[in-house]
Protein backbone atom coordinates (compact mmCIF):
# COMPACT_ATOMS: atom_id res chain seq x y z
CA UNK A 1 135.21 132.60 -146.22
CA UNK A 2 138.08 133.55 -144.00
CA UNK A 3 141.26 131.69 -143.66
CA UNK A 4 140.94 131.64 -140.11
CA UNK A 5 138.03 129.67 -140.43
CA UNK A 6 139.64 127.21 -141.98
CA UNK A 7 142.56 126.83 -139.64
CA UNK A 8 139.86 126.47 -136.53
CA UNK A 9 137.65 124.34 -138.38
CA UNK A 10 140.61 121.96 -139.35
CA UNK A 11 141.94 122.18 -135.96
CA UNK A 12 138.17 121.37 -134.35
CA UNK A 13 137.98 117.99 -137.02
CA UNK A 14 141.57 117.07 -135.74
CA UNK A 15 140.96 117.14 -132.47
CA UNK A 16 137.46 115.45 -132.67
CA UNK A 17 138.85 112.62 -135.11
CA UNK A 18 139.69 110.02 -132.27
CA UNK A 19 136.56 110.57 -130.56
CA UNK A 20 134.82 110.13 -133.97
CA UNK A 21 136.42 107.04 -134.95
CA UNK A 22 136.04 105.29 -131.79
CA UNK A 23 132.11 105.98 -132.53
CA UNK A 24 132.16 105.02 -135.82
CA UNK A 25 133.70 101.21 -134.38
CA UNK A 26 131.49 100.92 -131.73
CA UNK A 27 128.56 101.60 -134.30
CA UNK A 28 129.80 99.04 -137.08
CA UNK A 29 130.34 96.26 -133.64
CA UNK A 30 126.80 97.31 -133.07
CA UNK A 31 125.56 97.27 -136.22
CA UNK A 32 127.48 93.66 -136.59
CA UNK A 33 126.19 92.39 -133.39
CA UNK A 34 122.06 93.37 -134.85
CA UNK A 35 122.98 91.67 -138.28
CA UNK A 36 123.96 88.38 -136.64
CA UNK A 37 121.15 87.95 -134.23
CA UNK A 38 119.03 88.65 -137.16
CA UNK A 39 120.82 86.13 -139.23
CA UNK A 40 120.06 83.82 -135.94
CA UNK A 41 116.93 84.43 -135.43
CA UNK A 42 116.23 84.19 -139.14
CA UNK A 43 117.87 80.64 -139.27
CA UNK A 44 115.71 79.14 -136.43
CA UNK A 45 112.62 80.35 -137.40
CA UNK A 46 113.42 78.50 -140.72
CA UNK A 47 114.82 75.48 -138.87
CA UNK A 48 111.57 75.74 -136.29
CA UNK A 49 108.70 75.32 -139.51
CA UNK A 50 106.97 72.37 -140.04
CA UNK A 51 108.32 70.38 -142.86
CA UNK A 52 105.50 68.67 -144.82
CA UNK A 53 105.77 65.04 -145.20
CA UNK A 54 104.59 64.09 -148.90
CA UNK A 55 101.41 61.93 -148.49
CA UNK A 56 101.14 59.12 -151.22
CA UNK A 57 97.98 61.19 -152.75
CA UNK A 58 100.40 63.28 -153.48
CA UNK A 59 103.79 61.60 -154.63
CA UNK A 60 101.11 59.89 -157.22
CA UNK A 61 101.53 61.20 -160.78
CA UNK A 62 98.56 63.52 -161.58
CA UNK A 63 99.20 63.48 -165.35
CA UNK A 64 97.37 60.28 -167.23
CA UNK A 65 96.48 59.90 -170.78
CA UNK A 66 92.78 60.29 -171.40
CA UNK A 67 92.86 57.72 -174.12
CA UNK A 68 94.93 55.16 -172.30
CA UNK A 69 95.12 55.78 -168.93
CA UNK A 70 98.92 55.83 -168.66
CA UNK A 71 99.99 57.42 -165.67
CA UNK A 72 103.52 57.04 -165.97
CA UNK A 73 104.26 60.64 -166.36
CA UNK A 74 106.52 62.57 -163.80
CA UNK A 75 106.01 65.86 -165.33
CA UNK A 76 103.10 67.63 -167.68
CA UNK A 77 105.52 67.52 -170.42
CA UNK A 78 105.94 64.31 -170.52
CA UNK A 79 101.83 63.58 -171.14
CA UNK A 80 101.95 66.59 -173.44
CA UNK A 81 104.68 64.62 -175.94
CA UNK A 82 102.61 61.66 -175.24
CA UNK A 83 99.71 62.93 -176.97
CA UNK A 84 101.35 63.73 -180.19
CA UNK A 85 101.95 60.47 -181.35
């Protein structure tokens, strides 16, 4: 390429850099701005769902023993080393 071309197109990016950087701040504030409503938005539709409130059907242990009806199991595991001895 010629070395004038060079010159011009290092003297064009020069120039244009202020007007380019100011761009490049207002798009990251924009880009910020977007995230953070998001996150907002995000966060109270979270906040907004309808927690479930455990019934006592189901806080009652669903593991008993089939040979003596133990049903003081809080976890599968727990009827499973049950049954071995």
């Amino acid at each position: 390429m010629p070395e004038h071309y060079f010159k011009t197109s290092s003297l064009t990016q020069r120039c244009g850099r202020p007007a380019w950087r100011g761009e490049v701040t207002k798009g990251a504030k924009t880009y910020e701005q977007q995230r953070l409503q998001a996150a907002k938005t995000k966060r109270a539709a979270h906040k907004a769902r309808v927690h479930c409130n455990p019934t006592p059907q189901a806080t009652a242990a669903p593991w008993t023993c089939p040979h003596c009806n133990t049903s003081d199991f809080r976890a599968r595991m727990g009827l499973i080393s049950h049954l071995q001895y």
